[in-house]
Every structure is written in C-alpha cells, then in structure tokens.
N, C-alpha and C. Protein backbone atom coordinates (compact mmCIF):
# COMPACT_ATOMS: atom_id res chain seq x y z
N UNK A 1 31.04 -137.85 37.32
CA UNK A 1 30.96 -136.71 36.44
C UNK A 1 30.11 -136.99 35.22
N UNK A 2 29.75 -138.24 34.65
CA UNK A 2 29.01 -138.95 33.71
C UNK A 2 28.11 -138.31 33.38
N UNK A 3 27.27 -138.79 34.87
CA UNK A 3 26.12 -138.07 35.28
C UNK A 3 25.50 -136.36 34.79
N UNK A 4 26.69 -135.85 35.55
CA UNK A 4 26.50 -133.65 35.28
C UNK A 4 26.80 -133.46 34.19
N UNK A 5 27.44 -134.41 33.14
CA UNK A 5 27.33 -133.55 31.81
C UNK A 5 26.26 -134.31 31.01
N UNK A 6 25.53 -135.72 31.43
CA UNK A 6 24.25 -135.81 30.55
C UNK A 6 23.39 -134.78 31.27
N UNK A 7 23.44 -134.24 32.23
CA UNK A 7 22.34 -133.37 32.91
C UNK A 7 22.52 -132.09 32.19
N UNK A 8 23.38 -131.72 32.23
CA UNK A 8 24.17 -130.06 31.82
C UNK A 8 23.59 -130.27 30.19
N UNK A 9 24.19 -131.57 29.56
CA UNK A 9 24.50 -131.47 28.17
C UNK A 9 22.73 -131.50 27.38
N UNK A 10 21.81 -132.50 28.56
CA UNK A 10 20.29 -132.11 28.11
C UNK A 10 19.62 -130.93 28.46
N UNK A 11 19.75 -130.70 29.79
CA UNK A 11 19.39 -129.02 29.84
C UNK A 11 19.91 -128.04 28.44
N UNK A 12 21.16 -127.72 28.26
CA UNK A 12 21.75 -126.84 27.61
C UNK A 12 20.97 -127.18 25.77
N UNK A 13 20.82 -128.31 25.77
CA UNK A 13 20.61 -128.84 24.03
C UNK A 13 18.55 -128.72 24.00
N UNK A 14 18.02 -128.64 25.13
CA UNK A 14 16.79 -128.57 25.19
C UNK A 14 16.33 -127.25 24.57
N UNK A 15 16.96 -126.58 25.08
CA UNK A 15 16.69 -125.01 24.17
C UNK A 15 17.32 -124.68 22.89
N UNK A 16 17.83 -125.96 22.29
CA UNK A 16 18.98 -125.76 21.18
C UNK A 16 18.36 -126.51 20.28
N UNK A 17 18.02 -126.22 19.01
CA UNK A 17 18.11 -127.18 17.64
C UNK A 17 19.60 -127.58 17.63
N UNK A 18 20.55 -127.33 17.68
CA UNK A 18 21.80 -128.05 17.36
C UNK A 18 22.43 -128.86 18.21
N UNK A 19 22.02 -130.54 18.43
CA UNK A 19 22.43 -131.42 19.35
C UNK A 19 24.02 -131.15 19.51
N UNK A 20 23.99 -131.58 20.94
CA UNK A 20 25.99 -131.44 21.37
C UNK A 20 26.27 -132.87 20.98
N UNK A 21 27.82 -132.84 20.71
CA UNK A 21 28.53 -134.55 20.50
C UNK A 21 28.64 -134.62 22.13
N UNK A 22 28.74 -135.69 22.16
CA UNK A 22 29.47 -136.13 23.68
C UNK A 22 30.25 -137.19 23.16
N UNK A 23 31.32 -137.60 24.21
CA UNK A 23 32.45 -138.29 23.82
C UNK A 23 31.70 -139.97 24.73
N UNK A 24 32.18 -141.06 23.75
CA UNK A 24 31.32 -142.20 24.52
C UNK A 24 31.47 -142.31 26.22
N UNK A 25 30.49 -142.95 26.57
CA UNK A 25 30.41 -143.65 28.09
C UNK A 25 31.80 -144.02 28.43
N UNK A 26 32.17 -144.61 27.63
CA UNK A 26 33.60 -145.10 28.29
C UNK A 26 34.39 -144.39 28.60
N UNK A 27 34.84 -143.35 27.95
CA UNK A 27 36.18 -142.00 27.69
C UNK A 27 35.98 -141.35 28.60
N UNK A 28 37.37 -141.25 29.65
CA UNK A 28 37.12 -140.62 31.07
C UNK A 28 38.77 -140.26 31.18
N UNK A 29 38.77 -138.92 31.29
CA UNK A 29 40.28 -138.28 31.80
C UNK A 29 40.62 -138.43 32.91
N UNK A 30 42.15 -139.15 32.95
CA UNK A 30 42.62 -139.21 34.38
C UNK A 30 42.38 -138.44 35.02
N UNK A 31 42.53 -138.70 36.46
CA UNK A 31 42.21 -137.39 37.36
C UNK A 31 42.97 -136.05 37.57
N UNK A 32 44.17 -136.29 36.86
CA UNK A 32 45.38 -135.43 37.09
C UNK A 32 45.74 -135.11 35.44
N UNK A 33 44.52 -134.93 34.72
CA UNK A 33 44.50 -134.45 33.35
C UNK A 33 43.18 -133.95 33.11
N UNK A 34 42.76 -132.95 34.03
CA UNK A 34 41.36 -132.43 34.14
C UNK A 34 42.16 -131.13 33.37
N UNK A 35 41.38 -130.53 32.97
CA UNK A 35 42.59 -128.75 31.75
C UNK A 35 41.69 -128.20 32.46
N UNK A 36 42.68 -127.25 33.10
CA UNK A 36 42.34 -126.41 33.71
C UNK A 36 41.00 -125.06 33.21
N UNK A 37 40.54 -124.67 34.10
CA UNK A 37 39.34 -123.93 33.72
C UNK A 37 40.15 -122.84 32.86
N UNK A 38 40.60 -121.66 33.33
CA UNK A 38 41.16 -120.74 32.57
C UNK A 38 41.85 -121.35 30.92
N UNK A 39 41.95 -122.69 30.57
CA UNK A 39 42.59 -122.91 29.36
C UNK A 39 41.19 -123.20 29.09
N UNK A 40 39.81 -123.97 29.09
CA UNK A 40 39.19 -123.92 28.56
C UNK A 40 37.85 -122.81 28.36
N UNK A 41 38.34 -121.29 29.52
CA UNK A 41 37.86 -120.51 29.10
C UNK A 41 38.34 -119.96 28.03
N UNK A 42 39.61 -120.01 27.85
CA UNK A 42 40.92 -119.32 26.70
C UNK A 42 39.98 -119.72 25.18
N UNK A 43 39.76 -121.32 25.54
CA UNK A 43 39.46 -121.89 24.20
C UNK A 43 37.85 -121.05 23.94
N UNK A 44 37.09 -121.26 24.92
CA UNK A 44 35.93 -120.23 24.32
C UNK A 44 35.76 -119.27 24.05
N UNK A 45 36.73 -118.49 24.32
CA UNK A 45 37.01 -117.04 23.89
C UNK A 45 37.44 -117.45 22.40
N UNK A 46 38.15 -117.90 22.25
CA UNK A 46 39.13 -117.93 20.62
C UNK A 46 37.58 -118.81 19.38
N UNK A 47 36.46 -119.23 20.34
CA UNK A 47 35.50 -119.71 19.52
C UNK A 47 34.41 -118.15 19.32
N UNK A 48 34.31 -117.80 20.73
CA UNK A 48 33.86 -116.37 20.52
C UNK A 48 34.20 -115.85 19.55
N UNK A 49 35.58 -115.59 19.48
CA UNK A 49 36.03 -114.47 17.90
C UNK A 49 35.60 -114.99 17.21
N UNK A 50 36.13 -116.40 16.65
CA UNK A 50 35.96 -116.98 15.35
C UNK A 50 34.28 -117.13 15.38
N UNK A 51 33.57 -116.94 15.77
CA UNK A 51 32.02 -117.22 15.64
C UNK A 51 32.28 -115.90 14.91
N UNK A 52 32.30 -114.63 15.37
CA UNK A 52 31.94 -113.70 14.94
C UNK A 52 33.00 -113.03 13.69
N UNK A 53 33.74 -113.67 13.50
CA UNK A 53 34.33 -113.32 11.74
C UNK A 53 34.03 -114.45 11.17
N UNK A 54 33.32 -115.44 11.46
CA UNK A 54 32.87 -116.45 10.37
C UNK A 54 31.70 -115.68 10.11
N UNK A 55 30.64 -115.24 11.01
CA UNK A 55 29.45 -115.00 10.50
C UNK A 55 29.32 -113.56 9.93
N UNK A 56 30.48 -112.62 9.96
CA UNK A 56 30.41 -111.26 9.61
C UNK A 56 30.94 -111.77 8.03
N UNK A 57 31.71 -112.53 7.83
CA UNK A 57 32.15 -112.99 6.44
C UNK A 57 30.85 -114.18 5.75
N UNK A 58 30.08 -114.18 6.35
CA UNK A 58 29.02 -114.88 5.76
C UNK A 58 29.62 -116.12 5.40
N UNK A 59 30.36 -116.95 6.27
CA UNK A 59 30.44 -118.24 6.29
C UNK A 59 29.43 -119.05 7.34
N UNK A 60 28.70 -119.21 6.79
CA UNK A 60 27.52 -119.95 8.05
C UNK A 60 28.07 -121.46 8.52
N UNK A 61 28.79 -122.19 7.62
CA UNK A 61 28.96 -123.17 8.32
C UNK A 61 30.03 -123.22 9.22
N UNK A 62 31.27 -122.18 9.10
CA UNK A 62 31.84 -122.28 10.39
C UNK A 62 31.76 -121.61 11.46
N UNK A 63 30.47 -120.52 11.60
CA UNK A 63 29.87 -119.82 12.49
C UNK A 63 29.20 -121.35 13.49
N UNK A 64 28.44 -121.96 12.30
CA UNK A 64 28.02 -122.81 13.36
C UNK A 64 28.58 -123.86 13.73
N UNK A 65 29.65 -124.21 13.45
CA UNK A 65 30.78 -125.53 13.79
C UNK A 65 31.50 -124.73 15.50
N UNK A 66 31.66 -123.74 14.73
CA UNK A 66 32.56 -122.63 15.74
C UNK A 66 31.12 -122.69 17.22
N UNK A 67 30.00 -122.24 17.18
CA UNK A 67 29.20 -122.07 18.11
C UNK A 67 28.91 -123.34 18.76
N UNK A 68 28.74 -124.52 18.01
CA UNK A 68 28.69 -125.80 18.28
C UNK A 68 29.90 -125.86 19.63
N UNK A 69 31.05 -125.66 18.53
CA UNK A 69 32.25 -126.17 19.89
C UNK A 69 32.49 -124.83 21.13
N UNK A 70 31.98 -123.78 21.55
CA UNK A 70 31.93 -122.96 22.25
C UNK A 70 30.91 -123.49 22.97
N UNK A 71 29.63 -124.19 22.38
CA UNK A 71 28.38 -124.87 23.68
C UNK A 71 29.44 -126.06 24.59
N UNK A 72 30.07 -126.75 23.63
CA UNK A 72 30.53 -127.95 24.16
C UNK A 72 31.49 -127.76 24.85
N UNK A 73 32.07 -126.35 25.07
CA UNK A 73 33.14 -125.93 26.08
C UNK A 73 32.50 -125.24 27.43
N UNK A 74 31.21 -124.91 26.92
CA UNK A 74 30.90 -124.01 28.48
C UNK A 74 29.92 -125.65 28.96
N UNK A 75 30.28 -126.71 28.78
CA UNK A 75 29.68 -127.73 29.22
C UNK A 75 30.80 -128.74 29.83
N UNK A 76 32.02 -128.36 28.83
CA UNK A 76 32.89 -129.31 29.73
C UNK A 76 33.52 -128.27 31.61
N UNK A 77 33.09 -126.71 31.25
CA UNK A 77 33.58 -126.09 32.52
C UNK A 77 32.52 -126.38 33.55
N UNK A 78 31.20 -126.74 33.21
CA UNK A 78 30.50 -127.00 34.00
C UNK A 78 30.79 -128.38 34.62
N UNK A 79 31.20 -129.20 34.10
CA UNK A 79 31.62 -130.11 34.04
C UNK A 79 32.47 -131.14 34.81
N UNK A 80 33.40 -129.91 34.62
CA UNK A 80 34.78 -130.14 35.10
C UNK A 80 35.01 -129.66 36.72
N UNK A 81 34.24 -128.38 36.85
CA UNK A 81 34.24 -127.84 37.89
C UNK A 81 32.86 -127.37 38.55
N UNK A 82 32.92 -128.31 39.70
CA UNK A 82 31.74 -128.19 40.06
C UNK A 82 31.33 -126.73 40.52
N UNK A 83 32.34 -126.16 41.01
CA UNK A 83 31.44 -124.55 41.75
C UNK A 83 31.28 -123.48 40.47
N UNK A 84 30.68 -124.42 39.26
CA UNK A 84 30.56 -123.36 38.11
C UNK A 84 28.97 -123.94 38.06
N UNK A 85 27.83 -122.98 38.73
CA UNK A 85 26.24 -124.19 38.88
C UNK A 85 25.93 -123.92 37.51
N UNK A 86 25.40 -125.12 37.46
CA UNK A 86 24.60 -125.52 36.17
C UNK A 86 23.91 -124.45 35.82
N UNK A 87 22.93 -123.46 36.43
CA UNK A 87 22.44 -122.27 36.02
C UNK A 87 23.23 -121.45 34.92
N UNK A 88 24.74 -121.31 35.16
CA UNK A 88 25.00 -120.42 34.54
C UNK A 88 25.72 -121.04 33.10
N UNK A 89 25.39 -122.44 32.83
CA UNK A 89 25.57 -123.31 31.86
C UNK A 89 24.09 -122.77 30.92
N UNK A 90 22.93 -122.94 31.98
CA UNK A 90 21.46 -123.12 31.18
C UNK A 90 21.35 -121.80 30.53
N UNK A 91 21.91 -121.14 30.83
CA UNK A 91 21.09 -119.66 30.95
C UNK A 91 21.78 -119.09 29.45
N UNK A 92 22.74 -120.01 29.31
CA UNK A 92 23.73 -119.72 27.88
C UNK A 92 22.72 -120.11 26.76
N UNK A 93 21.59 -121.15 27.20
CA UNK A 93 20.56 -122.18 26.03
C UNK A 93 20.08 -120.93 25.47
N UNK A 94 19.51 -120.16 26.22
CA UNK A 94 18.75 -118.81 25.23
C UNK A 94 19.25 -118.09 23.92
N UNK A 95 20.79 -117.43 24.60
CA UNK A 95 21.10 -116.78 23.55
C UNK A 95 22.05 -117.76 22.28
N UNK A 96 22.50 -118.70 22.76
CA UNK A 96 22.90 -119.55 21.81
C UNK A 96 22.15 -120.38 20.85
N UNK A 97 20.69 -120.45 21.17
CA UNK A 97 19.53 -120.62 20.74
C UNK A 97 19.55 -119.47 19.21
N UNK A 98 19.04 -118.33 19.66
CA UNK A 98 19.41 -117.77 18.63
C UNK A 98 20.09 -117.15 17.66
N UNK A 99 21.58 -117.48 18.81
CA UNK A 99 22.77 -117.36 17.44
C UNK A 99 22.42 -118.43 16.25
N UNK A 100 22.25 -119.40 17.15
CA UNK A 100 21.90 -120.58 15.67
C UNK A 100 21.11 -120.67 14.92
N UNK A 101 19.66 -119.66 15.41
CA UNK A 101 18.68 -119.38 14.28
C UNK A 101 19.41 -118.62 13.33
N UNK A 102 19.84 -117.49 13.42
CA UNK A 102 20.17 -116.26 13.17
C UNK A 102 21.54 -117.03 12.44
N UNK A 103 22.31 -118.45 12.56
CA UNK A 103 23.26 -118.65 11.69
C UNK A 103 22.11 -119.54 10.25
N UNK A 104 21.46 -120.18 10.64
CA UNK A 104 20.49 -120.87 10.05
C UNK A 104 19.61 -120.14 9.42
N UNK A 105 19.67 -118.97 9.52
CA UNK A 105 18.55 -117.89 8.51
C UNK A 105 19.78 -117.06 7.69
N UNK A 106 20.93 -117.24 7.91
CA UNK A 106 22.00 -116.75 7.10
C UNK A 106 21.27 -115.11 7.32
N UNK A 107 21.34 -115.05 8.00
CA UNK A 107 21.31 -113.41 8.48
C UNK A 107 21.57 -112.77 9.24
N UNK A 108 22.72 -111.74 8.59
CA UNK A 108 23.34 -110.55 9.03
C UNK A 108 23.25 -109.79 10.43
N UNK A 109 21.79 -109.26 10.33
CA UNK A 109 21.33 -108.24 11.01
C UNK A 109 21.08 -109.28 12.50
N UNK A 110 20.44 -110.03 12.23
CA UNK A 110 19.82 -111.28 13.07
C UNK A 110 21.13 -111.88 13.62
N UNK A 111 21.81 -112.17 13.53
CA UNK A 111 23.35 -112.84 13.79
C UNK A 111 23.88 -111.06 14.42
N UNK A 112 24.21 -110.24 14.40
CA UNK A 112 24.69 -109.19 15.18
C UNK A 112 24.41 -109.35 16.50
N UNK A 113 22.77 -108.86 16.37
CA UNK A 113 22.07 -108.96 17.34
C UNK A 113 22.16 -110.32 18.45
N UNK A 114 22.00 -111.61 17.93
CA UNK A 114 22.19 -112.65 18.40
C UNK A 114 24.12 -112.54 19.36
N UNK A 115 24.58 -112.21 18.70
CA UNK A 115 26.07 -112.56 19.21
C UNK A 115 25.82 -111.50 20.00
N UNK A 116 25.73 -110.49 20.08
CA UNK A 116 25.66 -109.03 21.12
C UNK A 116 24.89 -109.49 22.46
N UNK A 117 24.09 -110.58 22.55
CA UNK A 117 23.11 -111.19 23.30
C UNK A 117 23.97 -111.80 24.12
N UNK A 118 24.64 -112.91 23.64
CA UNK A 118 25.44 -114.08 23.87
C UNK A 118 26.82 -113.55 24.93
N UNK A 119 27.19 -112.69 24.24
CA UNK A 119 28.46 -111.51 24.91
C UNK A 119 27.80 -110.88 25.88
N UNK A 120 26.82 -110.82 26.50
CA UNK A 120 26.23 -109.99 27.71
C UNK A 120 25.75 -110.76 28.60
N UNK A 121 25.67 -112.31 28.32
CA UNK A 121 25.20 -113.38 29.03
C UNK A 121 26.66 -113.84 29.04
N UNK A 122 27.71 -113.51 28.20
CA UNK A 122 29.32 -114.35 28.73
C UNK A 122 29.37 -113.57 30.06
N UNK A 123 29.40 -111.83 29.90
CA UNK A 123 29.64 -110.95 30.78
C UNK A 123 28.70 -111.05 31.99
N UNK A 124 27.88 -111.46 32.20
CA UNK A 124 26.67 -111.92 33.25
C UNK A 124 27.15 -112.97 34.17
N UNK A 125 27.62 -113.79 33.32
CA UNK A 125 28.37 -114.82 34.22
C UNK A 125 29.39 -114.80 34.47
N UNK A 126 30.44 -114.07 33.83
CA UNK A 126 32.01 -113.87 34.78
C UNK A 126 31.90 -112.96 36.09
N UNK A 127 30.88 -111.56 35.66
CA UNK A 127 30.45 -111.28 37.18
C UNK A 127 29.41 -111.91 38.07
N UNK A 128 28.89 -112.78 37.78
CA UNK A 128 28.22 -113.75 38.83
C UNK A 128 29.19 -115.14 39.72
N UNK A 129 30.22 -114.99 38.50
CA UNK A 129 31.35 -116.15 39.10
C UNK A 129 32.12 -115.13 39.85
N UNK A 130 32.29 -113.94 40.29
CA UNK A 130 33.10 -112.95 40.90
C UNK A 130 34.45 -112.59 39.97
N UNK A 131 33.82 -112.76 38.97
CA UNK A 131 35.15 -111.88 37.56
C UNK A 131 35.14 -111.54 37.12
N UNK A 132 33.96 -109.92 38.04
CA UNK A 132 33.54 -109.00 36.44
C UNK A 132 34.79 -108.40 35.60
N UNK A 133 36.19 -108.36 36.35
CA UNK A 133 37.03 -107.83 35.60
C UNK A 133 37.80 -108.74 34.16
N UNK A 134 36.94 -109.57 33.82
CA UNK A 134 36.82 -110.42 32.51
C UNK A 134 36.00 -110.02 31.51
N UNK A 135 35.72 -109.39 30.64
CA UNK A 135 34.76 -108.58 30.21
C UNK A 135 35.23 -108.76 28.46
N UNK A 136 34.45 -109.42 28.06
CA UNK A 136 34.35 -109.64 26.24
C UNK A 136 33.65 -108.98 25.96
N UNK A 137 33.35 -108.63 24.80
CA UNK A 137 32.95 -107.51 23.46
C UNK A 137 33.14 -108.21 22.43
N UNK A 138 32.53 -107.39 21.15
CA UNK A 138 32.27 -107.96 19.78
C UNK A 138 33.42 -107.45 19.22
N UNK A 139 34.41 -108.43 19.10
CA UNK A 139 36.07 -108.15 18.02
C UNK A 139 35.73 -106.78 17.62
N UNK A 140 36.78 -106.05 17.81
CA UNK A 140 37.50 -105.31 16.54
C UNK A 140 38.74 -105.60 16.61
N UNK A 141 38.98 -105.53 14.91
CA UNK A 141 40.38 -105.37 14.25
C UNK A 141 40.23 -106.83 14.55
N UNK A 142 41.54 -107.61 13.65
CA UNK A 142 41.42 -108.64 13.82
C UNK A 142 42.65 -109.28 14.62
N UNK A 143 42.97 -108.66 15.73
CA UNK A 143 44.11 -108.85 16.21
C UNK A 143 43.56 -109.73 17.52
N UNK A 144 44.65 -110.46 18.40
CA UNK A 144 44.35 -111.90 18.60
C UNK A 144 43.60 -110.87 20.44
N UNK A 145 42.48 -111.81 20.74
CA UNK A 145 42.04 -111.39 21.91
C UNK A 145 41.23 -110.06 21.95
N UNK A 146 40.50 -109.49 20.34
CA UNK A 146 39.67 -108.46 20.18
C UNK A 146 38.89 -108.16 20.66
N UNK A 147 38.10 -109.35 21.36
CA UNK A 147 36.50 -109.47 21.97
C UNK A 147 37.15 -108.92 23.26
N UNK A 148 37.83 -108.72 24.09
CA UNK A 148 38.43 -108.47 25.45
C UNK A 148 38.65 -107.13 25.39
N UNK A 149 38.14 -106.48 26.76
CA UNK A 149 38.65 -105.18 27.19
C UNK A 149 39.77 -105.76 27.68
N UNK A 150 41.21 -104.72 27.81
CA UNK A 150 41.78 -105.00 28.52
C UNK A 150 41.77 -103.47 29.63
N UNK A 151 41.24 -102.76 29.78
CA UNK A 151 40.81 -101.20 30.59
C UNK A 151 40.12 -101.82 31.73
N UNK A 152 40.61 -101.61 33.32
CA UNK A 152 39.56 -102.07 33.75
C UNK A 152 38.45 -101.12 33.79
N UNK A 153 37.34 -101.68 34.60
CA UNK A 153 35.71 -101.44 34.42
C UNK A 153 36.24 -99.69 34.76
N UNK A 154 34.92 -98.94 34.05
CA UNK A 154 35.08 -97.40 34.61
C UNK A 154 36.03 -96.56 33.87
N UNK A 155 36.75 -97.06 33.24
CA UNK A 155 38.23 -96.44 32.85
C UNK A 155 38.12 -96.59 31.42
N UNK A 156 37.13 -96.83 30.56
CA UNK A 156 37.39 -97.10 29.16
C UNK A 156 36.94 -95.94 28.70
C-alpha cells in the first residue's frame, strides 16, 4: 500500500501548491484496523463544512488546514481501498487547486466559486462510484450535515 499512496499522494500534490504530510515509511495499520471507507468519507464531509464556514468567516488559515486534511482523506480512501481508481483521487487536484488559490488570495468571491467546483467534482464521483444518491451542497444553516441533501434525486 506504500507504494499507491506515494503514487496517489504525488499525482494529487502535482496540481497542488499545498504539499500533503504523509505519515513516515515505517507507520503501517494492522490489517484489521483499516477505518472503514464510509467513516472516512463521514470525516470529509465534516472537512467539507468546516472548509466552507472557515472561509465564509474569512478565516483563511483554517479554510486551509481544513482543505489540507480533506486532500489527505480522499488519499487515504484511495488508499485504503483499492476499487476507489486513482482517477477519481486526481481529478479532485483541479478543483482543490483552486480552492487553495482562492484561500491564498483571501477571496470571497474566488473561494465561492472554488468550493461550488469542488462539490460537483465530490458529486461526480459518488455517481461514478455508483452513489449518486450521496449528494453534497454548499451548507446552509449551520446545523450538523448541511452540505447533504437528504431528498432523494428528482424530489427536491
């Protein structure tokens, strides 16, 4: 597994000014302490929100701490599980690319746009993984799980 996340983790950071941490060569989870995909989709969702009320409150540095650890989660699912292809890891480099300009230019308008990007490339890939009925959006209200339809498709 060493291997697919220096591959995943240079693909994904090639289109990124903001290098990923990786945890040393040595540090390797038992085999029967792999976290399950759905908990570390859970966790990127809860980075999703918080990206987007850090940067609507004009906190840039935990927009980008927050986006930082949302790259480093759609890298450990690639990761972790192989029938998640690397494609739909890379394809995240674009728009996360310019969330981080757009956190790095401390701007508003530019950061909307950027996260609205990012949320249509989350939604791109849950229906390419066969789960379009997973479907995030840009928070409202600040109540827990905002970014989520819960209506299915057609019915909202």
């Amino acid at each position: 597994m060493g291997a697919k996340r220096i591959l995943i983790s240079t693909l994904v950071a090639a289109g990124l000014s903001v290098p990923l941490t990786l945890a040393p060569a040595s540090f390797a989870l038992p085999e029967d302490h792999v976290p399950h995909l759905a908990d570390i989709m859970g966790t990127i969702q809860a980075r999703h929100i918080k990206i987007w009320y850090a940067g609507k409150a004009a906190n840039w540095e935990l927009a980008k701490f927050e986006a930082r650890q949302l790259e480093a989660g759609l890298v450990d699912a690639a990761m972790f599980y192989a029938g998640i292809p690397v494609s739909n890891v890379t394809t995240m480099a674009k728009p996360l690319h310019s969330l981080d300009e757009a956190i790095a230019a401390k701007d508003g308008k530019q950061f909307s746009k950027a996260y609205s990007e990012l949320t249509a490339d989350c939604n791109g890939c849950h229906a390419s993984m066969a789960r379009p009925f997973v479907v995030i959006r840009v928070p409202t209200g600040q109540q827990p799980f905002g970014d989520q339809l819960f209506t299915p498709q057609g019915k909202q």
